[in-house]
Protein backbone atom coordinates (compact mmCIF):
# COMPACT_ATOMS: atom_id res chain seq x y z
CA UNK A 1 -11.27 12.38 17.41
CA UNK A 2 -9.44 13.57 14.22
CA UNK A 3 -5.90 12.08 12.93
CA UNK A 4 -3.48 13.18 10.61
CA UNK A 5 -1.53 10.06 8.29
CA UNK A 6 1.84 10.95 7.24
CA UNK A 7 4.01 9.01 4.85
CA UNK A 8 7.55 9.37 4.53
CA UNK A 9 8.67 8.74 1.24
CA UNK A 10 12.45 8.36 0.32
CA UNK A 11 12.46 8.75 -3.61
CA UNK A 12 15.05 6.55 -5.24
CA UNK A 13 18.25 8.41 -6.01
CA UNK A 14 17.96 10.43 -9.94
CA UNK A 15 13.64 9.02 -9.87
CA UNK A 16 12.43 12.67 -8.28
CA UNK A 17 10.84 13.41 -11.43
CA UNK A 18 9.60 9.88 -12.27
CA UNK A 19 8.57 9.46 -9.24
CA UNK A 20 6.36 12.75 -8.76
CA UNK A 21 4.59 11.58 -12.29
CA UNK A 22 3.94 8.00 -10.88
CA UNK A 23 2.26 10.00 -7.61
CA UNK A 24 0.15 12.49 -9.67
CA UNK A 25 -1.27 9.07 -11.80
CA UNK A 26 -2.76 8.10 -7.80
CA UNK A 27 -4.83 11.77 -7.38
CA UNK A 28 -7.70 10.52 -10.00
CA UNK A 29 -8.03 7.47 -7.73
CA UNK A 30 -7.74 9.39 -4.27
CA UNK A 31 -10.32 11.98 -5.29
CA UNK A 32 -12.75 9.15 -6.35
CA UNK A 33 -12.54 7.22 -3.85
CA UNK A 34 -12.52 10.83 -1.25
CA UNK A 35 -9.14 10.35 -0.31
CA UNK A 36 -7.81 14.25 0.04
CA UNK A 37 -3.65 13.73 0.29
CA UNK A 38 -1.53 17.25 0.76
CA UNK A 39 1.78 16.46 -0.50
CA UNK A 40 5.62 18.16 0.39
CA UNK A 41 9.00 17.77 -0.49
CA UNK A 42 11.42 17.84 2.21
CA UNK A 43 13.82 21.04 2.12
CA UNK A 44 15.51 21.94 5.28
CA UNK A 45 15.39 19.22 8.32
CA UNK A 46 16.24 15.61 9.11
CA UNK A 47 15.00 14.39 5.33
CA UNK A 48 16.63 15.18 2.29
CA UNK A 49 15.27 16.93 -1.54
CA UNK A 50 14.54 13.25 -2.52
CA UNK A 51 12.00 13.03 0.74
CA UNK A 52 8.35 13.07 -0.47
CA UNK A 53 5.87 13.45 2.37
CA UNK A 54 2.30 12.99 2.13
CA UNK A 55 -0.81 13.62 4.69
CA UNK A 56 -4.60 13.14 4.86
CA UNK A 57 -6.24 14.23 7.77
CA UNK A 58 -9.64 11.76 8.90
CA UNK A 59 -12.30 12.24 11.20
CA UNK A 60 -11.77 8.68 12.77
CA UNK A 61 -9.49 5.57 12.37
CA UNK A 62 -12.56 3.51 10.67
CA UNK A 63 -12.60 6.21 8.07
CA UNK A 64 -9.09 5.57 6.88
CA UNK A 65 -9.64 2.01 7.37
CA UNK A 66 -12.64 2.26 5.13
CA UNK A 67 -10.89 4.28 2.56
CA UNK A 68 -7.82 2.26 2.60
CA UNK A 69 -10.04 -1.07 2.14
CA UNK A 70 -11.52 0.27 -1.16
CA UNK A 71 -8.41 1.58 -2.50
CA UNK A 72 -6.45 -1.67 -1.90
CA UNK A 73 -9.71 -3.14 -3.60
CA UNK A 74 -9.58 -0.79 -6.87
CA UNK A 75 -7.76 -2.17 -9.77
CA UNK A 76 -6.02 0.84 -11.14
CA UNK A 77 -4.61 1.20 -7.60
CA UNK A 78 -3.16 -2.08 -7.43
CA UNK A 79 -1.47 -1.73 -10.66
CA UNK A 80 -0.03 1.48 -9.94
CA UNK A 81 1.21 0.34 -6.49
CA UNK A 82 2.81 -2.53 -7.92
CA UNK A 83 5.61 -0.05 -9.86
CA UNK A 84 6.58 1.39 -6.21
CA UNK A 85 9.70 -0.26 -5.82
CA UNK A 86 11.21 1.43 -9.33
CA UNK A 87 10.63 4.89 -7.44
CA UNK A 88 10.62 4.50 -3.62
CA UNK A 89 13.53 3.78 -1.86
CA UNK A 90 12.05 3.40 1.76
CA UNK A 91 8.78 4.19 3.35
CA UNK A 92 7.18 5.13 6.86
CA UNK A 93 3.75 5.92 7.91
CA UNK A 94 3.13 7.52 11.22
CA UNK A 95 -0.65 8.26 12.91
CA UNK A 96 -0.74 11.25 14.94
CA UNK A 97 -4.36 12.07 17.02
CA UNK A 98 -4.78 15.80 16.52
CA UNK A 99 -5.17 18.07 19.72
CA UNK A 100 -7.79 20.14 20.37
């Protein structure tokens, strides 16, 4: 079965720019370690323009585990996730199990 992760990113207020350089230093690590995020800004609907929404769809739960073990392992990713908190305000993740 195939799932879709979705974050929901609230962007500190005035960051939006900062904050969409920060993201773009993460793609280097994603596409190494096969991580393939699609990523939206929020334009009409219950978020606001500072709402940054990511997705990566996965063929199975252990996949993202797997993927999400080695980037929480990788150095560059730690450092880069430590420097969260000067651009995002608020976060949630949500798991949805695609239909057929």
């Amino acid at each position: 079965m195939a799932f879709v992760e979705r974050s929901i990113q609230r962007t500190r207020a005035g960051k939006w720019d900062e904050f969409m350089a920060w993201e773009r230093k993460f793609e280097p690590i994603h596409k190494r370690l096969g991580v393939p995020k699609r990523h939206y800004q929020c334009i009409w609907g219950e978020h606001d323009l500072n709402t940054h929404i990511w997705e990566i769809e996965w063929s199975s739960l252990a996949e993202m585990e797997a993927a999400w073990t080695k980037f929480g392992a990788d150095a560059e990713a730690q450092s880069l996730t430590k420097q969260a908190s000067t651009f995002v305000e608020s976060e949630r993740r949500e798991i949805y199990a695609k239909l057929p």
